[in-house]
Protein backbone atom coordinates (compact mmCIF):
# COMPACT_ATOMS: atom_id res chain seq x y z
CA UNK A 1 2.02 -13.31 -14.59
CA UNK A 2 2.47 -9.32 -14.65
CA UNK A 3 3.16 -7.99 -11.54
CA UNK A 4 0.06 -5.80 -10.13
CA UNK A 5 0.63 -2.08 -10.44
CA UNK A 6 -1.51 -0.35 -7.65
CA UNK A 7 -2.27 3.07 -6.67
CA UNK A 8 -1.83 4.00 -3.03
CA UNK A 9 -2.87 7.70 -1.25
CA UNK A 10 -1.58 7.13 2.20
CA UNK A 11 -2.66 9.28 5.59
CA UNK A 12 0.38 9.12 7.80
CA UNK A 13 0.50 9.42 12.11
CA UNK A 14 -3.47 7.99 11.65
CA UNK A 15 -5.01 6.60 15.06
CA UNK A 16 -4.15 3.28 13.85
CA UNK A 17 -3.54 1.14 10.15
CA UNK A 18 -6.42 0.57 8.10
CA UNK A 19 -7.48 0.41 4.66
CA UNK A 20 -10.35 3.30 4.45
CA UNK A 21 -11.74 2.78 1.10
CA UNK A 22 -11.27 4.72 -2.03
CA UNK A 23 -9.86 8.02 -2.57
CA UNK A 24 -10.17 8.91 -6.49
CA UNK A 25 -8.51 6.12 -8.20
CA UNK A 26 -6.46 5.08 -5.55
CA UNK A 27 -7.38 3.44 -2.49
CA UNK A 28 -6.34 4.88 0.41
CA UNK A 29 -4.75 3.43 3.61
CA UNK A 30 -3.92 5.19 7.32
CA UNK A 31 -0.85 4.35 8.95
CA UNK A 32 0.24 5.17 11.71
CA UNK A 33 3.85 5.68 11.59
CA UNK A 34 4.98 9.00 10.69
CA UNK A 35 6.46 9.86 7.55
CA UNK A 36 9.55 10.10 9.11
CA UNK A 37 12.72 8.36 7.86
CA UNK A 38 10.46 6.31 5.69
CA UNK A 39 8.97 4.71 8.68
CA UNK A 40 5.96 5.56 6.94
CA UNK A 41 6.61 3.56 3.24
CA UNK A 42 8.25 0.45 5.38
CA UNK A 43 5.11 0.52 7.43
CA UNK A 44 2.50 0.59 4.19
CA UNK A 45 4.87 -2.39 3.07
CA UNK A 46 5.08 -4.48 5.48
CA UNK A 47 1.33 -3.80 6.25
CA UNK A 48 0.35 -4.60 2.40
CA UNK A 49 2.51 -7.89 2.41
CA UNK A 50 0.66 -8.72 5.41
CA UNK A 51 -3.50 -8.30 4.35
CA UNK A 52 -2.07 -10.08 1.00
CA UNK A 53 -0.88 -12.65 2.68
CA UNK A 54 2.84 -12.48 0.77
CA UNK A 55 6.46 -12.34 1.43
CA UNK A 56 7.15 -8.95 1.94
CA UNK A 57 9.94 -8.88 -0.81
CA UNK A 58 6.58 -9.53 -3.02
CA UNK A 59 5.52 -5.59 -2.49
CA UNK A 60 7.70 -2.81 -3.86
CA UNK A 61 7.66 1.20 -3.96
CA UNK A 62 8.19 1.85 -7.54
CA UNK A 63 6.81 5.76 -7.19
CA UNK A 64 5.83 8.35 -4.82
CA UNK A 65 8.59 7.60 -2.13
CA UNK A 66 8.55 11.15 -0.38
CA UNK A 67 4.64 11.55 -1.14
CA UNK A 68 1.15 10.95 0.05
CA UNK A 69 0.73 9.36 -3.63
CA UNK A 70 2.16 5.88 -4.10
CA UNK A 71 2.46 3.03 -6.90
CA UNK A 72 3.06 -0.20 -5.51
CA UNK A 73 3.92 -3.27 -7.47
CA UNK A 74 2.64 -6.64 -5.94
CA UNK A 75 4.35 -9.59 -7.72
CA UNK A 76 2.10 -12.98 -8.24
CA UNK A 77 -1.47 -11.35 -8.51
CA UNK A 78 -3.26 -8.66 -10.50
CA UNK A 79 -4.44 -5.09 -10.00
CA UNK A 80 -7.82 -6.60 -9.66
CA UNK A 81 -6.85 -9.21 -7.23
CA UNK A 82 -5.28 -6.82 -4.88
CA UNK A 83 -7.98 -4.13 -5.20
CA UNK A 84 -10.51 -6.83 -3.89
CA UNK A 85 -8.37 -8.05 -1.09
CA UNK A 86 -7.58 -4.66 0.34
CA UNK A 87 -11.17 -3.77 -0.42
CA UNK A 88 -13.13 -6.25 0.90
């Protein structure tokens, strides 16, 4: 199986880490680490491999490292999979 390739607009230093729906054709997720020394992409990781349910070596920054704008690749499931388990 593929690995799932996932658009991600993150909202850094947010209240606290949530998925909050859609924003375009990504979905978007606060976090609230700063963007800081990545502290902000190893959060959205970690936080991802967690709501997934997967290792977190399963859920990789391909793009958008320095950005609000990310694509994420989540090995083992498919860009419909994921979209339903961070949406639901």
């Amino acid at each position: 199986m593929p690995d799932a390739k996932i658009a991600i607009w993150v909202q850094p230093r947010a209240s606290r880490t949530e998925v909050a729906g859609r924003h375009g054709d990504a979905i978007k997720i606060k976090l609230a680490a700063p963007p800081v020394d990545g502290a902000a992409n190893e959060a959205l990781l970690l936080f991802l491999s967690e709501i997934l349910r997967l290792p977190k070596s399963a859920v990789t920054l391909l793009s958008g490292h320095t950005g609000r704008r990310k694509t994420i690749a989540v090995a083992g499931m498919t860009s419909g999979e994921v979209a339903s388990k961070l949406l639901e």
